[in-house]
N, C-alpha and C. Protein backbone atom coordinates (compact mmCIF):
# COMPACT_ATOMS: atom_id res chain seq x y z
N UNK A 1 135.38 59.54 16.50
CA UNK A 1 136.50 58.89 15.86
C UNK A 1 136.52 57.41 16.17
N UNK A 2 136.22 57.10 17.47
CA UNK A 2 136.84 55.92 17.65
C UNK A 2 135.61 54.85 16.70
N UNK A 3 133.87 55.46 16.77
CA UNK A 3 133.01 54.93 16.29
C UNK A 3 133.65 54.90 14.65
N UNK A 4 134.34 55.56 14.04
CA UNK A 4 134.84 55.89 12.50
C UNK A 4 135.83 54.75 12.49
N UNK A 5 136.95 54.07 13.66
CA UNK A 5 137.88 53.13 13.28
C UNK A 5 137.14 51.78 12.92
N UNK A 6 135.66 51.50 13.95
CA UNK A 6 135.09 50.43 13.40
C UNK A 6 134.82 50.65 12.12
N UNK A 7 133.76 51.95 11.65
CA UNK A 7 133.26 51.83 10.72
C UNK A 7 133.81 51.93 9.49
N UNK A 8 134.99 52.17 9.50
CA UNK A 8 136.17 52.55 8.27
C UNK A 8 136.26 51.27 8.08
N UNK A 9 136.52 49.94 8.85
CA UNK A 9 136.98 48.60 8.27
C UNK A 9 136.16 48.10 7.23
N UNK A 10 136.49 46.96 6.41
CA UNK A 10 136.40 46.67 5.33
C UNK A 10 135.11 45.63 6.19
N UNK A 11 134.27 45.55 5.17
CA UNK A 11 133.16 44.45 5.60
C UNK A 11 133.45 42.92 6.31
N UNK A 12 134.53 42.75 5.22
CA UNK A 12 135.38 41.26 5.81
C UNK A 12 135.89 41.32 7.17
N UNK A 13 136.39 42.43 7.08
CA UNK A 13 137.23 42.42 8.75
C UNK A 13 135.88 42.46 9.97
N UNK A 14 135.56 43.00 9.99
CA UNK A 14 134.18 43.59 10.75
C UNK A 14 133.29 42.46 10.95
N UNK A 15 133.19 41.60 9.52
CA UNK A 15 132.54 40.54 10.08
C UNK A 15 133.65 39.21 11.14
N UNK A 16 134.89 39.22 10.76
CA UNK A 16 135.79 38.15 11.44
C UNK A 16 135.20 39.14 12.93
N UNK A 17 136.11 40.08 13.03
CA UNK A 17 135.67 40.31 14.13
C UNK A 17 134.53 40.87 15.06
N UNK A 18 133.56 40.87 14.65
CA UNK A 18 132.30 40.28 14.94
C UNK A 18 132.02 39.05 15.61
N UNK A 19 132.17 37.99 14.80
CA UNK A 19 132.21 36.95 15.10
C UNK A 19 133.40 36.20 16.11
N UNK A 20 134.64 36.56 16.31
CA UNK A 20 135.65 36.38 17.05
C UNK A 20 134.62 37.05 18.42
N UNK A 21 134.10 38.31 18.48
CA UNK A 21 133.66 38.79 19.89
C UNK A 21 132.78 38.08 19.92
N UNK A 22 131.38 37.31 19.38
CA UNK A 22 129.99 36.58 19.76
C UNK A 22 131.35 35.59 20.59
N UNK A 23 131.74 34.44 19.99
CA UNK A 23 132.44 33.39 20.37
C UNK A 23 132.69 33.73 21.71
N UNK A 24 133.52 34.81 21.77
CA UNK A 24 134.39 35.45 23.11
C UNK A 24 133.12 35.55 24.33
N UNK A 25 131.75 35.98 23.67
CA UNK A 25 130.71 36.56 24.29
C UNK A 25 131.01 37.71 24.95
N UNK A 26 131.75 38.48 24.09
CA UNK A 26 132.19 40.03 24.56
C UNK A 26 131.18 41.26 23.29
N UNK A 27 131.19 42.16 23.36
CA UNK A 27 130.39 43.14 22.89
C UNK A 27 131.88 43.50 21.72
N UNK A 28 132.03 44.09 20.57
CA UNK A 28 132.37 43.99 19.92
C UNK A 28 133.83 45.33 20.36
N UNK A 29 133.52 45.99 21.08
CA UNK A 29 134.64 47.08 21.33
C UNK A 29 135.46 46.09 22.23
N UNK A 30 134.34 45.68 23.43
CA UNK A 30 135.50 44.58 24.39
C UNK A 30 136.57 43.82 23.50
N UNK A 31 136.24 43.13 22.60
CA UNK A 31 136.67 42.15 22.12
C UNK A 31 138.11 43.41 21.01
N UNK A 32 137.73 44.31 20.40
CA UNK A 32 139.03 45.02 19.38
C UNK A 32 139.92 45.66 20.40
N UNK A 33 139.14 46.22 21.89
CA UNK A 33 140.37 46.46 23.07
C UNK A 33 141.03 45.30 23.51
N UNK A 34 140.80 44.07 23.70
CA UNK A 34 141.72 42.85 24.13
C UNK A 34 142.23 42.62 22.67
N UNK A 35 142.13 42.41 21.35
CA UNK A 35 142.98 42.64 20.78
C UNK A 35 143.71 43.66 20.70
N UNK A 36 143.70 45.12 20.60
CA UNK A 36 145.00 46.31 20.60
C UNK A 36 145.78 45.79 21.76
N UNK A 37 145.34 45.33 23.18
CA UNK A 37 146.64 45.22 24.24
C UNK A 37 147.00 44.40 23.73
N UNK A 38 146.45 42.84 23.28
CA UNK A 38 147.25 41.77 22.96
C UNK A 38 148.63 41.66 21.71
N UNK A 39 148.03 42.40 20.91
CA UNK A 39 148.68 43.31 20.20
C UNK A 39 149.86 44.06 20.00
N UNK A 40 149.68 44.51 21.17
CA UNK A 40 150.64 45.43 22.17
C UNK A 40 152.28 44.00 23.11
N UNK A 41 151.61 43.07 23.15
CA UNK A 41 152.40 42.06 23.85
C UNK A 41 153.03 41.17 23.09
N UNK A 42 152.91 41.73 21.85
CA UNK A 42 153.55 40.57 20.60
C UNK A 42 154.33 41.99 19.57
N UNK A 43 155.51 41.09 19.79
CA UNK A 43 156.50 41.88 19.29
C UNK A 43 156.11 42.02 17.47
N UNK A 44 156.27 43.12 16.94
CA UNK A 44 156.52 43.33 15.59
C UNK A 44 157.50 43.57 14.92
N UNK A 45 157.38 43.88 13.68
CA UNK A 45 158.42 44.25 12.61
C UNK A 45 158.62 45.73 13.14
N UNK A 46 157.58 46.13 13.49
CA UNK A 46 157.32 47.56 13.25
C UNK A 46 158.21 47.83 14.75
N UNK A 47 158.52 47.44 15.54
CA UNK A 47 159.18 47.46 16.63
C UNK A 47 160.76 47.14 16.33
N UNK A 48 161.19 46.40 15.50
CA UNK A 48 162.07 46.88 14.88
C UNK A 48 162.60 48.20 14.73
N UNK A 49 161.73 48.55 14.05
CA UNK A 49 161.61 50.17 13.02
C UNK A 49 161.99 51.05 14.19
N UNK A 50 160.89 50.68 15.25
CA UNK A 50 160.77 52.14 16.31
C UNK A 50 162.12 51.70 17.12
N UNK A 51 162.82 50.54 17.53
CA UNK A 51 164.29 50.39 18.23
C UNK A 51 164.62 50.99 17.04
N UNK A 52 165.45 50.82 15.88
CA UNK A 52 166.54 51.56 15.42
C UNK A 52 165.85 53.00 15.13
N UNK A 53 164.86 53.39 14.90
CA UNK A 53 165.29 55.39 14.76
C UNK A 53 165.12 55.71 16.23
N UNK A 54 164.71 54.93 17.12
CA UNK A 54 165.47 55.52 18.70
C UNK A 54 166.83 55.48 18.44
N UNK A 55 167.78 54.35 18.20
CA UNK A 55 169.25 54.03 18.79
C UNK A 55 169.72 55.18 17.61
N UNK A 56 168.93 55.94 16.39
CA UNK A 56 169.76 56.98 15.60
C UNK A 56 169.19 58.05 16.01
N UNK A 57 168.52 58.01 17.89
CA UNK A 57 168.06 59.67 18.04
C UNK A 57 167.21 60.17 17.02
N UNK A 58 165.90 59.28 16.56
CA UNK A 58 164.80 59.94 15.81
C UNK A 58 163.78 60.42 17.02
N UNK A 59 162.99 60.96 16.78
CA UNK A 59 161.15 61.46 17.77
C UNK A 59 160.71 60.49 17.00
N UNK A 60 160.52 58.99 18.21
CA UNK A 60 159.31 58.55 17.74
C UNK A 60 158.32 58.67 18.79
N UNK A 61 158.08 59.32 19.60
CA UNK A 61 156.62 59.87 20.49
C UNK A 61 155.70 60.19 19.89
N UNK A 62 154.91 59.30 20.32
CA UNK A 62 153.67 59.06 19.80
C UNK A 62 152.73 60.79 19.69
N UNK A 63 152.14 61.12 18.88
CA UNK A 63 151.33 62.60 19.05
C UNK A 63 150.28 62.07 20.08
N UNK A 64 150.07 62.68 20.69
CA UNK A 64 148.20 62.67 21.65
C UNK A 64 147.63 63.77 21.17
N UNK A 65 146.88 63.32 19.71
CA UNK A 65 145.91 64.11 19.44
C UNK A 65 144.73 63.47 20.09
N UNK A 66 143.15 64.57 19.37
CA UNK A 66 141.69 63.97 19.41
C UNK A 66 141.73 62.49 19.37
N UNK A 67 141.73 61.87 18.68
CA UNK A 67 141.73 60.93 17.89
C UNK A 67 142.58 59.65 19.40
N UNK A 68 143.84 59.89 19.29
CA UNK A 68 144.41 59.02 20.44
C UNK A 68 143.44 59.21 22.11
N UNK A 69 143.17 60.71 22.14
CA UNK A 69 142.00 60.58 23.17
C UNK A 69 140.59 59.91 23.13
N UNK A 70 140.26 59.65 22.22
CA UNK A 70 139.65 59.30 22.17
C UNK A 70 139.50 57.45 22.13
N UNK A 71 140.25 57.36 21.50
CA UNK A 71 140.84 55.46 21.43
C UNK A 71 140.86 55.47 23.15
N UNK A 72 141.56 56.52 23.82
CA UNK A 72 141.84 55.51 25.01
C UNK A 72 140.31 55.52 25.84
N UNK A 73 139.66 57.01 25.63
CA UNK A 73 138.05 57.13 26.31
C UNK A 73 137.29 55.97 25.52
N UNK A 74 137.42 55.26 24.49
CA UNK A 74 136.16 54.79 23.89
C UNK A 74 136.28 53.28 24.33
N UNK A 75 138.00 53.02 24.32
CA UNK A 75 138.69 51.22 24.26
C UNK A 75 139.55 51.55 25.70
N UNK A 76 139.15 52.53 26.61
CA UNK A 76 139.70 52.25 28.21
C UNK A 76 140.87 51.65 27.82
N UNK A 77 142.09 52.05 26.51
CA UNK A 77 142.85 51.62 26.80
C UNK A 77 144.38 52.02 27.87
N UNK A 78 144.81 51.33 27.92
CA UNK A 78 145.95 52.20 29.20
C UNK A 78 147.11 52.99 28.67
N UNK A 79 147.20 53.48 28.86
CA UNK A 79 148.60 54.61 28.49
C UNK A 79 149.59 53.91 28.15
N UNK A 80 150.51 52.88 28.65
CA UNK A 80 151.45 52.09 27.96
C UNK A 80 150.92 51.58 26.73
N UNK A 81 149.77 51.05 26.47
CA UNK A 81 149.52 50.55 25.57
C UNK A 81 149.19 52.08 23.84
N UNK A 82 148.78 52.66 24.37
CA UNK A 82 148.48 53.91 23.65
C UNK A 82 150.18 54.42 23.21
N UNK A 83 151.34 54.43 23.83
CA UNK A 83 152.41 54.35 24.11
C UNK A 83 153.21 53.80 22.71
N UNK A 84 152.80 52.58 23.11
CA UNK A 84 153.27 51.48 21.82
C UNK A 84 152.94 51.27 20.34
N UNK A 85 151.57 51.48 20.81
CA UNK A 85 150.89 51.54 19.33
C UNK A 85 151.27 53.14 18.81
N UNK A 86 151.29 54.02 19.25
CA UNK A 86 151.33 55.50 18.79
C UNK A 86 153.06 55.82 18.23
N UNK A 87 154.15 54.91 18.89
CA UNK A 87 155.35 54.66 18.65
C UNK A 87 155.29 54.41 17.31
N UNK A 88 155.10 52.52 17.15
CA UNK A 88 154.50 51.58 16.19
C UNK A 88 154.00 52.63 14.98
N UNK A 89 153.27 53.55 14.88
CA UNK A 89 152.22 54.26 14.06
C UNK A 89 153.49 55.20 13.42
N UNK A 90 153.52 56.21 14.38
CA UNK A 90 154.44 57.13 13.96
C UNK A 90 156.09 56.38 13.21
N UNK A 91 156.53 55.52 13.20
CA UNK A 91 157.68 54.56 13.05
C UNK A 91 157.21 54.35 11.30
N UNK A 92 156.10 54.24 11.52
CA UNK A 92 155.70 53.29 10.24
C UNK A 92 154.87 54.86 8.85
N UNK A 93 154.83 56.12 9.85
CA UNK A 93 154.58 57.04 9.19
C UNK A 93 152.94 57.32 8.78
N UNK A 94 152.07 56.65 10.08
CA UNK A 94 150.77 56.47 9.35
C UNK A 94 150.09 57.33 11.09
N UNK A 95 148.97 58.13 10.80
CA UNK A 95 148.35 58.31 11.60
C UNK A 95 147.71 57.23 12.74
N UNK A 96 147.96 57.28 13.89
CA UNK A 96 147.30 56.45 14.61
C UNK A 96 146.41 55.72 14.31
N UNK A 97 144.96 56.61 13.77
CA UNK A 97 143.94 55.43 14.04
C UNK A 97 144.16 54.54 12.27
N UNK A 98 145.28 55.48 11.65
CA UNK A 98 145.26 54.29 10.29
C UNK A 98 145.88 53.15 10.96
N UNK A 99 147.03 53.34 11.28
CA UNK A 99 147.72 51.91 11.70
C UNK A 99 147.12 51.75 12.33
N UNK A 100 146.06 51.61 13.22
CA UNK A 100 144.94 50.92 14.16
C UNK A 100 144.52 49.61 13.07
N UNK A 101 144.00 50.58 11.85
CA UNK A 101 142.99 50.11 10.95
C UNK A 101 144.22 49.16 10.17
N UNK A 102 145.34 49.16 10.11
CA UNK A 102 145.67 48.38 9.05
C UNK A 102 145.85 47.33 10.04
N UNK A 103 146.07 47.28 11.07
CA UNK A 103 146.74 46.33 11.89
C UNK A 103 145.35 45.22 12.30
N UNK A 104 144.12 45.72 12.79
CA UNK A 104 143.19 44.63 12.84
C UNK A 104 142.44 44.05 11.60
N UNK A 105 142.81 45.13 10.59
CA UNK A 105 142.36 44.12 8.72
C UNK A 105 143.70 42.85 8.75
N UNK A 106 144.82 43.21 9.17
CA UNK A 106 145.55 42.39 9.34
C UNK A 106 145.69 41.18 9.87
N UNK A 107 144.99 41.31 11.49
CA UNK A 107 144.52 40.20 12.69
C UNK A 107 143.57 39.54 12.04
N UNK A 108 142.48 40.50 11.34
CA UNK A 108 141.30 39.56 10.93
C UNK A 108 141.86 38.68 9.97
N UNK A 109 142.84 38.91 8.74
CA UNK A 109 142.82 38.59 7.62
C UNK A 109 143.87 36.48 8.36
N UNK A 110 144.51 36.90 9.45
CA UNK A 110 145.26 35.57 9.86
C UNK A 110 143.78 34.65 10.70
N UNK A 111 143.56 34.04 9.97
CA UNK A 111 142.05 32.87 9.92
C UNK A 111 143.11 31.92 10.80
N UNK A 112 141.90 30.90 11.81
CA UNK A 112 142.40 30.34 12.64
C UNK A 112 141.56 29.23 12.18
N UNK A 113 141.61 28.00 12.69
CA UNK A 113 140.99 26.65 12.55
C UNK A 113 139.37 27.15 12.94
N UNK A 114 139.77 27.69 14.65
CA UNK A 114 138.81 28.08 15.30
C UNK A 114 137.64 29.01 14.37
N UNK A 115 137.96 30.12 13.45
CA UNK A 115 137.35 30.63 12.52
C UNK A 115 136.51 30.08 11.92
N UNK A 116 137.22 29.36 10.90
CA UNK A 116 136.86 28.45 10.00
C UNK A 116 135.58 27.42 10.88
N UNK A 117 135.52 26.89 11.90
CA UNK A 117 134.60 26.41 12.64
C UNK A 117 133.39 27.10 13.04
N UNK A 118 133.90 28.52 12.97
CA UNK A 118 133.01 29.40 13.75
C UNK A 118 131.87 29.63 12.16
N UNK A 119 132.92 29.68 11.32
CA UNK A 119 131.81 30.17 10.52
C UNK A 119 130.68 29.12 9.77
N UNK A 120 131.36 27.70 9.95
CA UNK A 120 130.37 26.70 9.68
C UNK A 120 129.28 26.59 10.66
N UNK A 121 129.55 26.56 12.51
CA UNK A 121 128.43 26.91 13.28
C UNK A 121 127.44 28.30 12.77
N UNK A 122 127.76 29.14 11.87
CA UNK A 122 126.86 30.16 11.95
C UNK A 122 126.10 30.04 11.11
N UNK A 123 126.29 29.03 9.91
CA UNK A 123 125.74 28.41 8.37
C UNK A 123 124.93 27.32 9.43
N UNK A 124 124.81 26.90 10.24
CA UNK A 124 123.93 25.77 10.48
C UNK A 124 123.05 26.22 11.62
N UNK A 125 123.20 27.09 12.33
CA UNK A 125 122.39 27.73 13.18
C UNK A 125 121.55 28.73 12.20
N UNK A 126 121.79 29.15 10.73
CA UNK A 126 121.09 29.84 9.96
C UNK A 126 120.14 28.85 9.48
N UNK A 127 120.69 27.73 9.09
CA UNK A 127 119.52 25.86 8.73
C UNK A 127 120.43 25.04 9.39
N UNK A 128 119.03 24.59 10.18
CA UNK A 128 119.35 23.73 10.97
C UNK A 128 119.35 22.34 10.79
N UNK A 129 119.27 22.00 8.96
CA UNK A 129 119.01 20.90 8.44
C UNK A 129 120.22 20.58 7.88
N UNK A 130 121.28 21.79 8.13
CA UNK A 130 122.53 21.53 7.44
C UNK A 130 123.15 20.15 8.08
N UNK A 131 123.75 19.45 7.87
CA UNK A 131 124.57 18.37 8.57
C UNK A 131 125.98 18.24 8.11
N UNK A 132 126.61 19.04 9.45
CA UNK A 132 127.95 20.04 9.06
C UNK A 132 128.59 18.64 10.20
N UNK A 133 129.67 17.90 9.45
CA UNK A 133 130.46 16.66 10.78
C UNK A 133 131.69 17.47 10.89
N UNK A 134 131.65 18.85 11.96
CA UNK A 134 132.63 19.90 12.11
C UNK A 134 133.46 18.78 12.92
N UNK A 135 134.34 17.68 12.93
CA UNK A 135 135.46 17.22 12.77
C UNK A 135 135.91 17.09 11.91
N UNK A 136 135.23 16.95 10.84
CA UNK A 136 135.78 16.39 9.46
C UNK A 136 136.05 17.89 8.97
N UNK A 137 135.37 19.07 9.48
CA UNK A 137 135.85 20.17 8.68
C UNK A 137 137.31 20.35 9.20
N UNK A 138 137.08 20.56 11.11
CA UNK A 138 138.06 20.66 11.00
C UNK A 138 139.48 19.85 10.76
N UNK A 139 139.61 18.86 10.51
CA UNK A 139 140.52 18.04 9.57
C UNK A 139 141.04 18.59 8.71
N UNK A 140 139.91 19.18 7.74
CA UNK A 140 140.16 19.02 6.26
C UNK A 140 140.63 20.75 6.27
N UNK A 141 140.11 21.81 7.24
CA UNK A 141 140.99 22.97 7.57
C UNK A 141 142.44 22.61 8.00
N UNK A 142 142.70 21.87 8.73
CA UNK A 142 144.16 21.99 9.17
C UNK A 142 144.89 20.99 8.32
N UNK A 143 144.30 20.14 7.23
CA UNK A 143 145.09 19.63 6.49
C UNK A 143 145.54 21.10 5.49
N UNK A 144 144.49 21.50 4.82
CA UNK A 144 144.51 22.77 4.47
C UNK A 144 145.94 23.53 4.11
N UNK A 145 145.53 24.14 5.84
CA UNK A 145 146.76 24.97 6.34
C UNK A 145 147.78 24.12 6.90
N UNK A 146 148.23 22.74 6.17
CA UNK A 146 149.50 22.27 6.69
C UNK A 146 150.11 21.96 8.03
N UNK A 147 148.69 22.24 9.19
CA UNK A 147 149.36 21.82 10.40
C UNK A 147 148.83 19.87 10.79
């Protein structure tokens, strides 16, 4: 299963994060387990959801099926964190490892300056004749995106 949450993602995502773990110089699971905790430390909408059908006495406990055993054997993740996200999941009405999957197509899909940089270093390490003046990109990215 847990090999099926990578491989279920969409090509796009898989490659951001791909490339987010080279950068990191983490192996590609290291890098989607420090995102799920980080994840885990940033409040959502969906946390919303799971406070009010607690305060109306709903079950939002997370199930520990296969599948959640396995996330925590494959991504060593910790029980609070398995906790939150399995809350988060069930709140939102989606099997665990879907809301896994919608949530890092999600992470991938929010592009950072840093991205956008990363992926011009990977166009010029492919030719090395490119002559990329990555200040000026990034400029012309964060004019872009308005910051």
């Amino acid at each position: 299963m847990a090999e099926l949450l990578v491989n279920d993602l969409p090509f796009a995502t898989l490659d951001v994060l791909r490339r987010r773990a080279r950068a990191a110089r983490l192996p590609l699971s290291d890098h989607i387990r420090r995102e799920l905790i980080a994840l885990v430390g940033r409040r959502t909408a969906d946390d919303t959801v799971v406070a009010f059908l607690e305060s109306e006495g709903r079950d939002v406990e997370p199930e520990i099926d296969g599948d959640a055993v396995a996330l925590v054997e494959r991504y060593d993740l910790p029980i609070e964190v398995l906790g939150v996200l399995g809350r988060r999941a069930r709140s939102a009405g989606l099997p665990l490892v879907e809301y896994l999957r919608r949530e890092l197509v999600r992470l991938a899909r929010q592009s950072t300056v840093d991205d956008a940089l990363l992926e011009f270093r990977e166009a010029q390490e492919r030719d090395p004749a490119l002559d990329i003046d990555m200040a000026a990109v990034a400029g012309a990215v964060r004019y872009a995106r308005g910051e």
